[in-house]
N, C-alpha and C. Protein backbone atom coordinates (compact mmCIF):
# COMPACT_ATOMS: atom_id res chain seq x y z
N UNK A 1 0.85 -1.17 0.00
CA UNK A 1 0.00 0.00 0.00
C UNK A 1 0.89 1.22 0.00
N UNK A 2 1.02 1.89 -1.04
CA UNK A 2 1.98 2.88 -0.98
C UNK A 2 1.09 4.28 -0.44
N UNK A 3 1.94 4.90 0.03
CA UNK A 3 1.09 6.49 -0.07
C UNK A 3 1.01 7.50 -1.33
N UNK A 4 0.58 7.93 -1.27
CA UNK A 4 -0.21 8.90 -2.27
C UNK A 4 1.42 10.17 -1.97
N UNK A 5 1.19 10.62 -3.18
CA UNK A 5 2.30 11.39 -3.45
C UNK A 5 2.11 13.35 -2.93
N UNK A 6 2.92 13.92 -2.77
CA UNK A 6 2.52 15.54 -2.39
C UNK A 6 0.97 15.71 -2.92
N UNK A 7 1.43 16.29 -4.49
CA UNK A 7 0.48 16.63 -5.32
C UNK A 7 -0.81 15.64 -5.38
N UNK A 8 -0.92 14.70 -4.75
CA UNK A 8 -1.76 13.99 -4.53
C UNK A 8 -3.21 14.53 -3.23
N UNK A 9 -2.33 14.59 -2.15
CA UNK A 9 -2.60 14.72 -0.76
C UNK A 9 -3.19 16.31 -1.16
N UNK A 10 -2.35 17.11 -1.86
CA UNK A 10 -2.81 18.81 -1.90
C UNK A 10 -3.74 18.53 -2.72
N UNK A 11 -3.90 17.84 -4.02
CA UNK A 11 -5.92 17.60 -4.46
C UNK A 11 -6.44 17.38 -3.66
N UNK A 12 -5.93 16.20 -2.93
CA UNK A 12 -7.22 15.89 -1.82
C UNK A 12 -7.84 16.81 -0.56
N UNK A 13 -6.77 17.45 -0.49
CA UNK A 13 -7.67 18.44 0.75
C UNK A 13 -8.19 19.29 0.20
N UNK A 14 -8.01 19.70 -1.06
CA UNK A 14 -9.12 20.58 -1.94
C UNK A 14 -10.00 19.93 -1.88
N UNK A 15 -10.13 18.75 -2.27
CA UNK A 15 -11.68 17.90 -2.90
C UNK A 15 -12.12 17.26 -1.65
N UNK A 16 -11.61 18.02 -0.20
CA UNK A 16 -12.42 17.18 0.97
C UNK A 16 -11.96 15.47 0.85
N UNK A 17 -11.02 15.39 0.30
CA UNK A 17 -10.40 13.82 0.65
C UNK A 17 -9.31 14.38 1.31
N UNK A 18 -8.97 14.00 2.44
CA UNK A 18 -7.91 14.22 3.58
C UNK A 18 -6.74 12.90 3.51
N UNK A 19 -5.81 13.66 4.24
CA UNK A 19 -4.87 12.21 4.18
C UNK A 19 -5.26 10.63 4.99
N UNK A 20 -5.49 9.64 3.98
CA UNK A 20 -6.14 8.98 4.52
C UNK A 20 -5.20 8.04 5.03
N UNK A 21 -5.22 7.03 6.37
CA UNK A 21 -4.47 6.67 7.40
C UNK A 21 -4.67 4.74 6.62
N UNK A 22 -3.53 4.47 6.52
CA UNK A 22 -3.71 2.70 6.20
C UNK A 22 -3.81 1.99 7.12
N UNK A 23 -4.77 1.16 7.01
CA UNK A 23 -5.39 0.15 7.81
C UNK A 23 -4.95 -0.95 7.37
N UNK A 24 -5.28 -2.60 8.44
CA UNK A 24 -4.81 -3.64 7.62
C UNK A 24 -5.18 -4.20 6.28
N UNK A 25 -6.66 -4.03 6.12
CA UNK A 25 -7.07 -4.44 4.79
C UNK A 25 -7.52 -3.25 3.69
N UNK A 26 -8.11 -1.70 3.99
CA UNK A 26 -8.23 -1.15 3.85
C UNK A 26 -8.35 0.35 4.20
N UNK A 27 -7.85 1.32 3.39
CA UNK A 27 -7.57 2.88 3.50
C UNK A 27 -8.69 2.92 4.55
N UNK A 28 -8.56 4.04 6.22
CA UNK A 28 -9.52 4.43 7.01
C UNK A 28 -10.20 5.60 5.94
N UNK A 29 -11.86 5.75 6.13
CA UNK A 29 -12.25 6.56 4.92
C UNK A 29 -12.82 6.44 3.92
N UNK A 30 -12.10 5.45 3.40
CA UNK A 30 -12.58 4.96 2.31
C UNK A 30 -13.87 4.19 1.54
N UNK A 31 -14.36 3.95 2.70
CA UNK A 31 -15.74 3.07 2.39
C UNK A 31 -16.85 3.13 1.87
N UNK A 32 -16.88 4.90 1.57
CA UNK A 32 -17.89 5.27 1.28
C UNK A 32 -17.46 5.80 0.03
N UNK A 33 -16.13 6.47 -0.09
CA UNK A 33 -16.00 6.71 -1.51
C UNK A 33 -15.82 5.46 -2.36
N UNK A 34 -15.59 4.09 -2.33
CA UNK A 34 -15.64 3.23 -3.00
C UNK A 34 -16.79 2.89 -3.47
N UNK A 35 -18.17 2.56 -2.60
CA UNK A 35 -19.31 2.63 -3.04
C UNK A 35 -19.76 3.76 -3.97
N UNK A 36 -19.03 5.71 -3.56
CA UNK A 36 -19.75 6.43 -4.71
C UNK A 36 -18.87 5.88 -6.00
N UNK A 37 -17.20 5.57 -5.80
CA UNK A 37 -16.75 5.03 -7.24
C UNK A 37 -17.40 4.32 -8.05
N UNK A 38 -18.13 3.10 -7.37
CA UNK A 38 -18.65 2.37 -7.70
C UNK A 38 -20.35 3.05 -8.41
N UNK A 39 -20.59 3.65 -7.85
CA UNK A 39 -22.49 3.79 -8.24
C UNK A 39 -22.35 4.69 -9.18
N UNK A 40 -21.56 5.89 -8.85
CA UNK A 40 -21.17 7.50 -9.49
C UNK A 40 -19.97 8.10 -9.26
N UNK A 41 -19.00 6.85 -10.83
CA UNK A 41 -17.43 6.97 -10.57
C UNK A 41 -17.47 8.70 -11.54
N UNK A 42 -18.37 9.12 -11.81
CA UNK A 42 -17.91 10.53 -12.80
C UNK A 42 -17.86 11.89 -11.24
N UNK A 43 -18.59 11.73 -10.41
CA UNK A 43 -18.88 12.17 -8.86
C UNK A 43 -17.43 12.25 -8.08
N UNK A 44 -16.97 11.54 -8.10
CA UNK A 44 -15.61 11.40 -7.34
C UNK A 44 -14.33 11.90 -7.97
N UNK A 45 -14.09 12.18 -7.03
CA UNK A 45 -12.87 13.37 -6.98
C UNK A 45 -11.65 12.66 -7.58
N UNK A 46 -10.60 13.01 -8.10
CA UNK A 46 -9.87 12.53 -8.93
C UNK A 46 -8.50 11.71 -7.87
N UNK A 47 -8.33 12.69 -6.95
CA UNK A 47 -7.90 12.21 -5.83
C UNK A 47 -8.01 10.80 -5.49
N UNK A 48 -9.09 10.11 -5.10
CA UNK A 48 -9.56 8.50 -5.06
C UNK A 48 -9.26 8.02 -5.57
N UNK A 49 -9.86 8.26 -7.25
CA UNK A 49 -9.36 7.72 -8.16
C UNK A 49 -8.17 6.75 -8.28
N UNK A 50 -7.04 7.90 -8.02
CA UNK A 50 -5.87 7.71 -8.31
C UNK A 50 -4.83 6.61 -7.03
N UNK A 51 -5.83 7.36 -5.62
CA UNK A 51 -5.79 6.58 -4.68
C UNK A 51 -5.77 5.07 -4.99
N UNK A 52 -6.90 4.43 -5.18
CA UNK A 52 -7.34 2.92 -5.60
C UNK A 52 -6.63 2.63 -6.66
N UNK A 53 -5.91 3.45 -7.34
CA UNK A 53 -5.02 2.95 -8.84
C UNK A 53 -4.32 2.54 -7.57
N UNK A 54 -3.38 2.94 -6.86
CA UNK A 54 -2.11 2.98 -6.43
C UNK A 54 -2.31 1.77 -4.96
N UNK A 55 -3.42 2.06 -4.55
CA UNK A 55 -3.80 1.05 -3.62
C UNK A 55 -4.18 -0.21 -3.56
N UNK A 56 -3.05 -1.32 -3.38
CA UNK A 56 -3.74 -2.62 -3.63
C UNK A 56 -5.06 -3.23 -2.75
N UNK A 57 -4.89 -2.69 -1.77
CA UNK A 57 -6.50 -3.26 -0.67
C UNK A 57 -7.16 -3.01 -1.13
N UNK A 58 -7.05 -1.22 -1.39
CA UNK A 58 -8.90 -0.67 -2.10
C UNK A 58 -9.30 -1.25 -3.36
N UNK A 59 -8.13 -1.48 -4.18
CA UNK A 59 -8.67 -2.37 -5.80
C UNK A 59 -9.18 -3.30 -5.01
N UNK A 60 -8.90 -4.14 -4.35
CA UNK A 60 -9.44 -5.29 -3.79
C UNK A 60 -11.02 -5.31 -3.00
N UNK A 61 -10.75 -4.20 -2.41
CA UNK A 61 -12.21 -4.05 -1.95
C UNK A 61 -13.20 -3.78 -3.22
N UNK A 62 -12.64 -2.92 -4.11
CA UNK A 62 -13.61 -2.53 -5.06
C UNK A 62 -14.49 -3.81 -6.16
N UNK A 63 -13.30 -3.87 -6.33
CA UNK A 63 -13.70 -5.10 -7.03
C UNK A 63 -14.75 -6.67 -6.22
N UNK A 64 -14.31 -6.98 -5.46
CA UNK A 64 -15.22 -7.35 -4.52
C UNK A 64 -16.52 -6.73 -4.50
N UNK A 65 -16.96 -5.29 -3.73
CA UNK A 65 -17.85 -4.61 -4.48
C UNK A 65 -18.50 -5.14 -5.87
N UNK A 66 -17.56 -4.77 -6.64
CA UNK A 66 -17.90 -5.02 -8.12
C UNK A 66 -19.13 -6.72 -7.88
N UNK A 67 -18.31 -7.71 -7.49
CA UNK A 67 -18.87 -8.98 -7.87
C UNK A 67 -20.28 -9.01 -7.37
N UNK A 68 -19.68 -8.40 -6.15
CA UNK A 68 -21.30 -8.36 -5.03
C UNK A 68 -22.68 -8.04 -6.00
N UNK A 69 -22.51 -6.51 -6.99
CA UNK A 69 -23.52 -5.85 -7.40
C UNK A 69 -23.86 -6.83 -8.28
N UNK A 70 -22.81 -7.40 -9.24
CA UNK A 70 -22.83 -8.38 -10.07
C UNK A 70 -23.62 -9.50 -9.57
N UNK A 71 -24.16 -9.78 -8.39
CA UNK A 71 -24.61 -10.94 -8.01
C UNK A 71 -25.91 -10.63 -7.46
N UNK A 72 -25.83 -9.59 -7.35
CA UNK A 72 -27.39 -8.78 -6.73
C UNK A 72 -28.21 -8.32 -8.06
N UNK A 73 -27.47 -7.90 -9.09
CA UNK A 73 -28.39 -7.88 -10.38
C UNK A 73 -28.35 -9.41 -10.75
N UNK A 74 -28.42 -10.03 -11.07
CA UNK A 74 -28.57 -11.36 -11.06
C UNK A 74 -29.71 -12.10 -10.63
N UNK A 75 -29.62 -11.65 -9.42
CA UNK A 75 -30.98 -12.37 -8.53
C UNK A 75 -32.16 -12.13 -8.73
N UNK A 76 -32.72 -12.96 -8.63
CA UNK A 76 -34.40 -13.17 -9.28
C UNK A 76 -34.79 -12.95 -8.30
N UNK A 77 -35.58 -11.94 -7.83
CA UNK A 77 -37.26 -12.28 -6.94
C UNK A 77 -38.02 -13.39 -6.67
N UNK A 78 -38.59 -14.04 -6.39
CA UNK A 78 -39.47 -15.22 -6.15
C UNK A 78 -40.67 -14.54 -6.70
N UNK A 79 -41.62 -15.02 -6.90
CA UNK A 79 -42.87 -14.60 -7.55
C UNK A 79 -43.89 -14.98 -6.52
N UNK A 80 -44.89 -13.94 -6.02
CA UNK A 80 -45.59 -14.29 -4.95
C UNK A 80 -46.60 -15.09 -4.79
N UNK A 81 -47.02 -15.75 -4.15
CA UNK A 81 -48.17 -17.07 -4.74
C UNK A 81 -48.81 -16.08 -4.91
N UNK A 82 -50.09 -16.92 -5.95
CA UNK A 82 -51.10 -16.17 -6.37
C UNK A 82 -52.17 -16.35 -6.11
N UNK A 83 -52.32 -17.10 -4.75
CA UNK A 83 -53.81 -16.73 -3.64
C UNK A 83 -53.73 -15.89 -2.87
N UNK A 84 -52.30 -15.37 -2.85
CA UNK A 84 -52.36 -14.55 -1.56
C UNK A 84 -53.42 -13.39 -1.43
N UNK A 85 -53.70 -12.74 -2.48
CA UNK A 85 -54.55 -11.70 -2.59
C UNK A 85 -55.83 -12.13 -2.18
N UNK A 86 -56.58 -13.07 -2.35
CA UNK A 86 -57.57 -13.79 -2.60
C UNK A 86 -57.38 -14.43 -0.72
N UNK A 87 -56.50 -15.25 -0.51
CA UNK A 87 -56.75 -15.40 1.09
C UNK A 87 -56.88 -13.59 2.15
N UNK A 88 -56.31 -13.20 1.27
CA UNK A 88 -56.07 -11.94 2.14
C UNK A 88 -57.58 -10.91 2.16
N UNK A 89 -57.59 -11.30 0.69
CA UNK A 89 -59.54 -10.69 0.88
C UNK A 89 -60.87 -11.37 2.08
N UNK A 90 -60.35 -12.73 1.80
CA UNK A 90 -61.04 -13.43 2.53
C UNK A 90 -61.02 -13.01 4.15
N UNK A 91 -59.78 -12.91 4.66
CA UNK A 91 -59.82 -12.92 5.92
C UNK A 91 -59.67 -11.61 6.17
N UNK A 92 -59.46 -10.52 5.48
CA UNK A 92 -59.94 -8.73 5.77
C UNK A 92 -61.37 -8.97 5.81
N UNK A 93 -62.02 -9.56 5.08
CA UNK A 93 -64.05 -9.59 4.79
C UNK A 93 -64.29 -10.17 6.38
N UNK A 94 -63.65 -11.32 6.76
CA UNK A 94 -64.00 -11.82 8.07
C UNK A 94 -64.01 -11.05 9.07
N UNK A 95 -62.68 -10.42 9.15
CA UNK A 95 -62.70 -9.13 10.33
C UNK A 95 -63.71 -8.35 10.37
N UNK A 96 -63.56 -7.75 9.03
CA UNK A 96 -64.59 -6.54 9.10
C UNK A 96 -66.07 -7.36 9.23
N UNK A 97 -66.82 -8.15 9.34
CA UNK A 97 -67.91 -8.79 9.63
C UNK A 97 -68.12 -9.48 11.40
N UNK A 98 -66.67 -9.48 11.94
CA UNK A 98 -66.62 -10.38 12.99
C UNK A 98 -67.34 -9.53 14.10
N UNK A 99 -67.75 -10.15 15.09
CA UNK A 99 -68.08 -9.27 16.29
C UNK A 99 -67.26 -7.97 16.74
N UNK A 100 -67.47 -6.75 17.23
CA UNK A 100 -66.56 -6.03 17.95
C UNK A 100 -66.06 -6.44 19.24
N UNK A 101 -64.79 -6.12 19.74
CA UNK A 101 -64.60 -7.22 20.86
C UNK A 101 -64.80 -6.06 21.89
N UNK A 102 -65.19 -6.38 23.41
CA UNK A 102 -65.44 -5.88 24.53
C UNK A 102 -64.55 -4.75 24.51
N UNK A 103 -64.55 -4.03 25.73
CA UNK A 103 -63.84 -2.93 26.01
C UNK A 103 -62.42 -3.74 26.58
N UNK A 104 -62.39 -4.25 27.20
CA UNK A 104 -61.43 -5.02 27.96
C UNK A 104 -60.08 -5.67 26.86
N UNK A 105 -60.99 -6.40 26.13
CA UNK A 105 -60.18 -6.69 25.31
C UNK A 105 -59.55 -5.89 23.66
N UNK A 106 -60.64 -5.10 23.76
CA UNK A 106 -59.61 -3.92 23.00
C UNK A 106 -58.44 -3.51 23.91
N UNK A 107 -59.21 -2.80 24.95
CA UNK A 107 -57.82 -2.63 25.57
C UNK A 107 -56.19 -2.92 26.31
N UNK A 108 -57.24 -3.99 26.37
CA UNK A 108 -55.55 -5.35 26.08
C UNK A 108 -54.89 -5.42 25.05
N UNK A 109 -55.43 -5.50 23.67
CA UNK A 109 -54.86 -5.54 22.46
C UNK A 109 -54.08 -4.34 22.13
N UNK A 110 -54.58 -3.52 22.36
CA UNK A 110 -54.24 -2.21 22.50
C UNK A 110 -52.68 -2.03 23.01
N UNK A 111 -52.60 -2.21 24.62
CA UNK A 111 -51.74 -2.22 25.11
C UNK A 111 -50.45 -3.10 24.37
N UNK A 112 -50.90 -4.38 24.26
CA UNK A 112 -49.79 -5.43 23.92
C UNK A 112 -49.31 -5.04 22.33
N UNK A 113 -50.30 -4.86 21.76
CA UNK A 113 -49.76 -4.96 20.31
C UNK A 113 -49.30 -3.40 19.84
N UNK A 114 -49.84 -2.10 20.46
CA UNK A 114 -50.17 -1.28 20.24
C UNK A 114 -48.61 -0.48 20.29
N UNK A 115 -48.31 0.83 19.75
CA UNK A 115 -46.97 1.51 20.22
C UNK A 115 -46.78 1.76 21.32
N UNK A 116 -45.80 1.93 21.91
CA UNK A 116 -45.53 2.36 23.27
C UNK A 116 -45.62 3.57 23.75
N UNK A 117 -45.38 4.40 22.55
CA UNK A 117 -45.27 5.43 23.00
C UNK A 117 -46.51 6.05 23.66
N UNK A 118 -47.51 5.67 23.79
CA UNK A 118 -48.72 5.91 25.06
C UNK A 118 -48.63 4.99 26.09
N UNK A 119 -48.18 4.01 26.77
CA UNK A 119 -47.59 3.61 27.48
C UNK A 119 -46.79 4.38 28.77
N UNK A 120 -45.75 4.71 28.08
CA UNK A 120 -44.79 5.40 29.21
C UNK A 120 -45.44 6.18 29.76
N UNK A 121 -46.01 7.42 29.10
CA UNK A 121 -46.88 8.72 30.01
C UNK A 121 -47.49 7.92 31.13
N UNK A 122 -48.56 6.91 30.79
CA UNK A 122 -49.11 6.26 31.96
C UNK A 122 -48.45 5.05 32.58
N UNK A 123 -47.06 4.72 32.25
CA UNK A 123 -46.33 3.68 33.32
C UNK A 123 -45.81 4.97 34.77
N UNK A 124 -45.35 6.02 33.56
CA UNK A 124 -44.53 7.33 34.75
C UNK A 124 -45.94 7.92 35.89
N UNK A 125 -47.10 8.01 35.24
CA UNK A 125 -48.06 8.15 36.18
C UNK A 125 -48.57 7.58 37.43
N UNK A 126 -48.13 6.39 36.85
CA UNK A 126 -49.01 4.86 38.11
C UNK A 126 -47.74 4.58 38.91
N UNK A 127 -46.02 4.72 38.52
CA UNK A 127 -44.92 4.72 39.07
C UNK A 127 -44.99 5.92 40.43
N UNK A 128 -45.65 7.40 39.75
CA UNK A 128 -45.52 8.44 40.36
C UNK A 128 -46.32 8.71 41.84
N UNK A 129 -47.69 7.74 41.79
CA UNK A 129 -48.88 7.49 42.55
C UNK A 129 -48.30 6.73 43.05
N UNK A 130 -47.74 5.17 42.88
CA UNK A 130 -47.04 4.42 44.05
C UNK A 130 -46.27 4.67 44.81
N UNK A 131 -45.37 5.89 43.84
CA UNK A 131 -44.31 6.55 45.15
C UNK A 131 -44.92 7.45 45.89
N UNK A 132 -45.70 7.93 45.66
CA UNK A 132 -46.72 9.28 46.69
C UNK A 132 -47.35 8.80 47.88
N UNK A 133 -47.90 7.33 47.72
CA UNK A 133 -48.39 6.78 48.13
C UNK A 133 -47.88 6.27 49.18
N UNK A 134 -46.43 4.89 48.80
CA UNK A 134 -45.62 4.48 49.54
C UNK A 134 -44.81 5.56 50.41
N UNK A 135 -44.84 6.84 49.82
CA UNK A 135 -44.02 7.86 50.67
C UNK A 135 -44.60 8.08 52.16
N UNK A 136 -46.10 8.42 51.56
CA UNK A 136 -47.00 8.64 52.77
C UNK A 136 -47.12 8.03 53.75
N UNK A 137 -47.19 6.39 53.42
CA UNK A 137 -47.75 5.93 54.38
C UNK A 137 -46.22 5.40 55.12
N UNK A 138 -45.16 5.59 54.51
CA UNK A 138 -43.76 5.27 55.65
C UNK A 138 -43.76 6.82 56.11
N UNK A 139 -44.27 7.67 55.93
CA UNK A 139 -44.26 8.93 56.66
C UNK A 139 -45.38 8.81 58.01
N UNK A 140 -46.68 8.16 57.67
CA UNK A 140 -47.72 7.81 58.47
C UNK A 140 -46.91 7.47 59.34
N UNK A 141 -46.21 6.06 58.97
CA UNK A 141 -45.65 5.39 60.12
C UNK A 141 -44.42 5.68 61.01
N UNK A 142 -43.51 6.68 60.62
CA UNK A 142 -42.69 7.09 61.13
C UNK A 142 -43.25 8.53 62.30
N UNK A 143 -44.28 8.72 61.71
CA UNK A 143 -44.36 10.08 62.51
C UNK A 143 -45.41 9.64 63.92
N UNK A 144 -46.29 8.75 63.78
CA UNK A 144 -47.13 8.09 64.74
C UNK A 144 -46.41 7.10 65.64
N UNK A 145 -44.83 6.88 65.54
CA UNK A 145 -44.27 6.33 66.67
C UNK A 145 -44.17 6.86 67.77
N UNK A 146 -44.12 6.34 68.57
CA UNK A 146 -44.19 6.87 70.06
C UNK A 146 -42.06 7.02 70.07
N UNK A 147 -42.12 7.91 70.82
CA UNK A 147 -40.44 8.45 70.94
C UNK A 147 -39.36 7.72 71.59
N UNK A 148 -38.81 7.65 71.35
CA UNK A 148 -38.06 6.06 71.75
C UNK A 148 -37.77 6.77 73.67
N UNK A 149 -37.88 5.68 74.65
CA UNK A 149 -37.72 6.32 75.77
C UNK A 149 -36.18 5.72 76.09
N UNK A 150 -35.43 6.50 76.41
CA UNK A 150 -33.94 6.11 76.74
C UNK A 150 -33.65 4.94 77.90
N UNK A 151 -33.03 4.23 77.61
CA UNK A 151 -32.86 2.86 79.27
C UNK A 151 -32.39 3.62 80.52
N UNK A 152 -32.58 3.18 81.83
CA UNK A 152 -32.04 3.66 82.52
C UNK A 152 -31.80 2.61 83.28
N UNK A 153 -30.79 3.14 84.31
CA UNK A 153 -29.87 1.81 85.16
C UNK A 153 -30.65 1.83 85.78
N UNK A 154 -30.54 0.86 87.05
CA UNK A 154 -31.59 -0.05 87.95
C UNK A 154 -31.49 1.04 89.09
N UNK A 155 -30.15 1.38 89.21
CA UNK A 155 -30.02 1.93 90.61
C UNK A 155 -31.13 3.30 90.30
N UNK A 156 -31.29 4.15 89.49
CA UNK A 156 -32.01 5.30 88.88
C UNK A 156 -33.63 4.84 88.95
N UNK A 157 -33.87 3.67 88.58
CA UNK A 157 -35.21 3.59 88.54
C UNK A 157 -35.29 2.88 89.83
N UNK A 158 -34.66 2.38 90.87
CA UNK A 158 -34.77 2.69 92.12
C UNK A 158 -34.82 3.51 93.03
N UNK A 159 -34.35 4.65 92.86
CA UNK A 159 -34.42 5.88 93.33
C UNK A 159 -35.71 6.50 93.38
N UNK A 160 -35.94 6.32 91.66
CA UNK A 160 -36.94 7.00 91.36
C UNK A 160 -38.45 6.20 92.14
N UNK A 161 -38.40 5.07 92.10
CA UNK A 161 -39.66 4.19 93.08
C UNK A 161 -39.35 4.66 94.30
N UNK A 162 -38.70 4.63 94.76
CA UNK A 162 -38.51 5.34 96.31
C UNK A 162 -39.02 6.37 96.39
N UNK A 163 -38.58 7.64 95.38
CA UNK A 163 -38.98 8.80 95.57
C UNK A 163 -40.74 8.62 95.37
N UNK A 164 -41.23 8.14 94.72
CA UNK A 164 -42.59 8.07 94.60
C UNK A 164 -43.48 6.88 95.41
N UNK A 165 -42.87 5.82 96.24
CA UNK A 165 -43.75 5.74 97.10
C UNK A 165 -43.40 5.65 98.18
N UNK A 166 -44.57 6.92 99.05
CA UNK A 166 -44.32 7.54 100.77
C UNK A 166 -44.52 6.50 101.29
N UNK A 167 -45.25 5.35 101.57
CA UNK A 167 -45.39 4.65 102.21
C UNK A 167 -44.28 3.34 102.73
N UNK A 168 -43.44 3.52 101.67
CA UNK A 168 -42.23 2.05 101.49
C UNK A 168 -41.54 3.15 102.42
N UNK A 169 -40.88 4.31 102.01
CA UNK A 169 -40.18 5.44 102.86
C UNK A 169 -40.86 5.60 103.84
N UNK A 170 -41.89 5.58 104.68
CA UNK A 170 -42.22 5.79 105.78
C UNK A 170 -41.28 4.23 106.78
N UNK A 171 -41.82 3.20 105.84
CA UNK A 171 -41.58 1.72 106.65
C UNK A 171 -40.15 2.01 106.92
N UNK A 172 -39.34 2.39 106.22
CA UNK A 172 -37.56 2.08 105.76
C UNK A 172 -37.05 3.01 106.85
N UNK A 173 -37.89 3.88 107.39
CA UNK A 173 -37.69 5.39 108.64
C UNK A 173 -37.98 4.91 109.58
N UNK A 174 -38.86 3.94 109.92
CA UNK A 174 -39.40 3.32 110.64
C UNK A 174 -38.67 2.22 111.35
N UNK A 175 -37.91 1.30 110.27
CA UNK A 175 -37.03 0.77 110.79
C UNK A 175 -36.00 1.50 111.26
N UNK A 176 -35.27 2.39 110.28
CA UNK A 176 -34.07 2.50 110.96
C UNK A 176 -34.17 3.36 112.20
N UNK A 177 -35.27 3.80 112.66
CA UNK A 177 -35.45 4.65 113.65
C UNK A 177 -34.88 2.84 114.75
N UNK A 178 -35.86 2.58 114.54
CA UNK A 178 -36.00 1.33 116.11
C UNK A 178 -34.66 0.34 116.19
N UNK A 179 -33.48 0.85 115.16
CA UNK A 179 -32.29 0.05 114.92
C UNK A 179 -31.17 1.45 115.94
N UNK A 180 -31.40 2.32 115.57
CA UNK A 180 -30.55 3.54 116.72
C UNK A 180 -31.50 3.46 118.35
């Protein structure tokens, strides 16, 4: 793959073909001017041209190209059976004669077969209500807890029973009076 010469490279950045970088099998770039060589070689810049003279990959690609089209004009179509029209009348006449189906099941059909793009608006809606929803009611439940009451040591909530009943403190005075 040789490179393209000065006067080569200075057409090409006139004609919007830039210096093109070699790859293993073929010029980076090139892929698309081979196809216009190929469809509308009077279109392409002289630059290419001369490129693919000098380039053994791109002859190679081109030509390749070449066989491909060569093999695509070639090919026959299949010919379509010729009931199809005739089954196809048949079973359009059936539809249009058949029952209308429920609401339900239009709207199933609807959904499943139907584009999506009415879909999302109402997936983001029913998404938006479950979170409003679920927000609330872990808000319900967080705010209707009772406040967490802190532990206290034994000796503290002994104190505190003492201090509140006169009668155990009367007995406990009582003794230690009749012990002096």
């Amino acid at each position: 793959m040789d490179a393209p010469d000065a006067s080569a490279q200075e057409i090409g950045s006139r004609s919007g073909v830039f210096a093109m970088k070699q790859s293993n099998s073929m010029c980076a770039g090139m892929e698309t001017r081979l196809a216009d060589l190929l469809l509308e070689p009077k279109a392409v810049p002289a630059a290419v041209k001369t490129h693919v003279a000098a380039c053994d990959g791109c002859s190679r690609e081109l030509e390749e190209l070449r066989s491909t089209m060569a093999l695509m004009d070639g090919w026959k179509a299949p010919e379509p059976n010729p009931y199809f029209m005739t089954r196809f009348a048949v079973r359009f006449r059936e539809e249009k004669q058949a029952a209308p189906a429920g609401f339900l099941e239009r709207l199933r059909a609807r959904l499943m077969y139907g584009p999506a793009l009415h879909v999302q608006p109402l997936a983001a809606t029913t998404l938006s209500v479950l979170l409003l929803l679920g927000g609330g009611a872990y808000l319900n439940v967080y705010w209707e807890q009772p406040p967490a009451i802190p532990a206290q040591t034994a000796v503290v909530h002994d104190l505190q029973t003492l201090d509140n009943n006169a009668q155990l403190l009367d007995q406990l005075e009582s003794i230690s009076g009749d012990q002096n």
